[in-house]
C-alpha atoms as a PDB file:
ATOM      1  CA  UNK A   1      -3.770 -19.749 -15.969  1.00  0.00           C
ATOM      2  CA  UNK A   2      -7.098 -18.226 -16.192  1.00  0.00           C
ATOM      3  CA  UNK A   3      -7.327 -14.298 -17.387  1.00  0.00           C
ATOM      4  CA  UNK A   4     -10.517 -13.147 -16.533  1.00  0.00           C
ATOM      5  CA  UNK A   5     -11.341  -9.397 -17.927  1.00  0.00           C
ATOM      6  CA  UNK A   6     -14.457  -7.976 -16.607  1.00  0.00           C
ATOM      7  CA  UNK A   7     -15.992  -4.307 -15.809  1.00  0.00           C
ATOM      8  CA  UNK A   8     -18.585  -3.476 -13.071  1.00  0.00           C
ATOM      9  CA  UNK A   9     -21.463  -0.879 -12.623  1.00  0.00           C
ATOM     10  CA  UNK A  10     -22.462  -0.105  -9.264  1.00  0.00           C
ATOM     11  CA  UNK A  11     -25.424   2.222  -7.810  1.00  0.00           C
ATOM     12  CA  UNK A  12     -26.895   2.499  -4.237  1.00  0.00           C
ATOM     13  CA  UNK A  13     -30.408   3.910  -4.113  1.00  0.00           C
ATOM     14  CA  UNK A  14     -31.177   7.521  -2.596  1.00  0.00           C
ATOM     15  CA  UNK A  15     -33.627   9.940  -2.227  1.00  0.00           C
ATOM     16  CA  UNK A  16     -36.381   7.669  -3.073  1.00  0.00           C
ATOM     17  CA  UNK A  17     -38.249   6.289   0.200  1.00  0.00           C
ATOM     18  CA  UNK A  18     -36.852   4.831   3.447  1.00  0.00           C
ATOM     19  CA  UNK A  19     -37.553   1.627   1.770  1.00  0.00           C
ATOM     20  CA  UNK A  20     -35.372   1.164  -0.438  1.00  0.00           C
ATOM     21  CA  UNK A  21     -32.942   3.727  -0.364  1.00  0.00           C
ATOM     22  CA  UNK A  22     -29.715   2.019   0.923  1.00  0.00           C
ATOM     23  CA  UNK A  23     -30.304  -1.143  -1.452  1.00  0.00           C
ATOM     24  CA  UNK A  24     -26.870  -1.391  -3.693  1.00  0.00           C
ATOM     25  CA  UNK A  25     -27.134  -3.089  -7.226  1.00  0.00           C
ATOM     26  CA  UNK A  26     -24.162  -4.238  -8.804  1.00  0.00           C
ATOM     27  CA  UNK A  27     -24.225  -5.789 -12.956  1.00  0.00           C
ATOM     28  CA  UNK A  28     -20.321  -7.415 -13.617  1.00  0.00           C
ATOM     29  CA  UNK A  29     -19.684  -8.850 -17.120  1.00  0.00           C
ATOM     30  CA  UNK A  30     -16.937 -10.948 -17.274  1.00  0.00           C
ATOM     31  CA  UNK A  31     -15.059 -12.713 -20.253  1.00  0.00           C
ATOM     32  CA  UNK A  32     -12.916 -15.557 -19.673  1.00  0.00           C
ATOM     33  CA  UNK A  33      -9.751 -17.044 -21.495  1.00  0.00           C
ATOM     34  CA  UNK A  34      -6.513 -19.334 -21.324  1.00  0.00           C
ATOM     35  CA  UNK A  35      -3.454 -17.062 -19.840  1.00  0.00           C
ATOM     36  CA  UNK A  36      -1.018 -19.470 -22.144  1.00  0.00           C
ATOM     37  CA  UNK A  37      -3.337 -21.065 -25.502  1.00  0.00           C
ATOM     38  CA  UNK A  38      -5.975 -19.112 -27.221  1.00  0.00           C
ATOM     39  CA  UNK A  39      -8.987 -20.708 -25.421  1.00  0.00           C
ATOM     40  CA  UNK A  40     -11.948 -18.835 -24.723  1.00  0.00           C
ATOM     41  CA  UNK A  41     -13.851 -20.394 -22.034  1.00  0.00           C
ATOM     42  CA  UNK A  42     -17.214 -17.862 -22.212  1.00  0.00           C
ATOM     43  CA  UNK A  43     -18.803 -15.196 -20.779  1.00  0.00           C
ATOM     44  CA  UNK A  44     -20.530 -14.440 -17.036  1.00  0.00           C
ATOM     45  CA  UNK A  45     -23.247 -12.135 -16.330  1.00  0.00           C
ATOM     46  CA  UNK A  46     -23.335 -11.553 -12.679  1.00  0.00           C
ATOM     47  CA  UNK A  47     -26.165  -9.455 -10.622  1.00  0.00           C
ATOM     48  CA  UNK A  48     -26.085  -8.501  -7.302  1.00  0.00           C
ATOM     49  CA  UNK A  49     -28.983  -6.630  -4.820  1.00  0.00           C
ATOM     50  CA  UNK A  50     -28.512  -6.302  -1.384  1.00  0.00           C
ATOM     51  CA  UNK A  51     -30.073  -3.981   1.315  1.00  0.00           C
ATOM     52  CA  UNK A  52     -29.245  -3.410   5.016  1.00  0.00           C
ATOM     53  CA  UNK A  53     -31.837  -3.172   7.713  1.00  0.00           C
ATOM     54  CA  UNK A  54     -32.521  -3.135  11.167  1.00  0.00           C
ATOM     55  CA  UNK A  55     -28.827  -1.930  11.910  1.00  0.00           C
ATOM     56  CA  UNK A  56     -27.323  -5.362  12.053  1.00  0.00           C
ATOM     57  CA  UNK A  57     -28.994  -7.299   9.161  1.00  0.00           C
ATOM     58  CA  UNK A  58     -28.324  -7.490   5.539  1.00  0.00           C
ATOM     59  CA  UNK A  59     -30.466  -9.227   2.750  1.00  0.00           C
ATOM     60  CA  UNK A  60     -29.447  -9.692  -0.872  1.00  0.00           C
ATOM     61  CA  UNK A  61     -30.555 -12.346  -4.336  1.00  0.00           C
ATOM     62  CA  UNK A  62     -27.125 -12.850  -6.488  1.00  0.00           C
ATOM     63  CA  UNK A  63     -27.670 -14.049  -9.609  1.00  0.00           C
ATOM     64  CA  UNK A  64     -25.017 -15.797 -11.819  1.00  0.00           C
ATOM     65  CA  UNK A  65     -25.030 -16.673 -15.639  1.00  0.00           C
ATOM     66  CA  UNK A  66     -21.877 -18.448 -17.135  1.00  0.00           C
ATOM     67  CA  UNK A  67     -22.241 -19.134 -21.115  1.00  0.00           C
ATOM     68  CA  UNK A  68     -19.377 -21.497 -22.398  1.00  0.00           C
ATOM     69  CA  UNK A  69     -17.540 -20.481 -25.223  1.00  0.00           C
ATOM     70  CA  UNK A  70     -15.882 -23.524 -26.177  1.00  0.00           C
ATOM     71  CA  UNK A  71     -16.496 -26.643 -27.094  1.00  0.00           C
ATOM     72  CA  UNK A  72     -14.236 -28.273 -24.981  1.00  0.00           C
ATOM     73  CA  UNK A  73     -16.488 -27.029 -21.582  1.00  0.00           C
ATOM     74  CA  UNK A  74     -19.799 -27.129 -23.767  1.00  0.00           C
ATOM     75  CA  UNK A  75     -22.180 -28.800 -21.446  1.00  0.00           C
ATOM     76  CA  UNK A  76     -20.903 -26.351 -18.671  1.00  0.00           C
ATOM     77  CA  UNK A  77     -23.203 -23.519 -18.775  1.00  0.00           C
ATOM     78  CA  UNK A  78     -24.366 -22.850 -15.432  1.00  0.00           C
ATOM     79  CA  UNK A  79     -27.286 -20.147 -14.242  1.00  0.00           C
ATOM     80  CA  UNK A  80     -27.733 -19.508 -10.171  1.00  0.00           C
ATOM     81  CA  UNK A  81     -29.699 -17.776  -7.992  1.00  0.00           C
ATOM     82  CA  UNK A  82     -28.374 -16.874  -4.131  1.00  0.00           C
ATOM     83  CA  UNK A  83     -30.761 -15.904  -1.919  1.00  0.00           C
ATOM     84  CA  UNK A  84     -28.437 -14.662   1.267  1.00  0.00           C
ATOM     85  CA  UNK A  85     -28.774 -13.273   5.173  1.00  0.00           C
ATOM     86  CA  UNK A  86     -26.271 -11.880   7.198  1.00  0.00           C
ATOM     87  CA  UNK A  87     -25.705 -10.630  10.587  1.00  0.00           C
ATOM     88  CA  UNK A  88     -23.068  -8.416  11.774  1.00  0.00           C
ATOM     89  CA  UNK A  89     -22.489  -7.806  15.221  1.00  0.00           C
END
């Protein structure tokens, strides 16, 4: 199996203007490994931003970075971006 141990800081902005308060930012680090054989398969950065508006809308850019640890995934570092839009009725 996959143990994945990771820790998350959260903040949602207030006080500032009518803007941007609202807007929640989230950084994750996460550092994954074999449940059953010693293999460490790397590291993730993850960042998240996402602000409501107009009562039913929300907006929000994810960005993902995954470093490979091992040379068995080497080849397998991945970096995205997620632009996103939601509704919510």
């Amino acid at each position: 199996g996959l143990q994945d141990i990771y820790g998350t800081i959260a903040y949602t902005v207030s006080g500032l203007h009518e803007t941007v308060d609202g807007t929640s930012l989230e950084l994750t680090y996460h550092d994954f490994s074999s449940d059953y054989t010693n293999i460490d398969y790397g590291t993730e950065w993850d960042f998240n931003i996402e602000k409501k508006f107009a009562k039913y809308y929300t907006t929000g850019i994810k960005y993902a970075d995954y470093n490979s640890n091992n040379t068995a995934v080497a080849g397998n570092d991945v970096t995205k971006v997620i632009f996103s839009l939601g509704v919510k009725f």
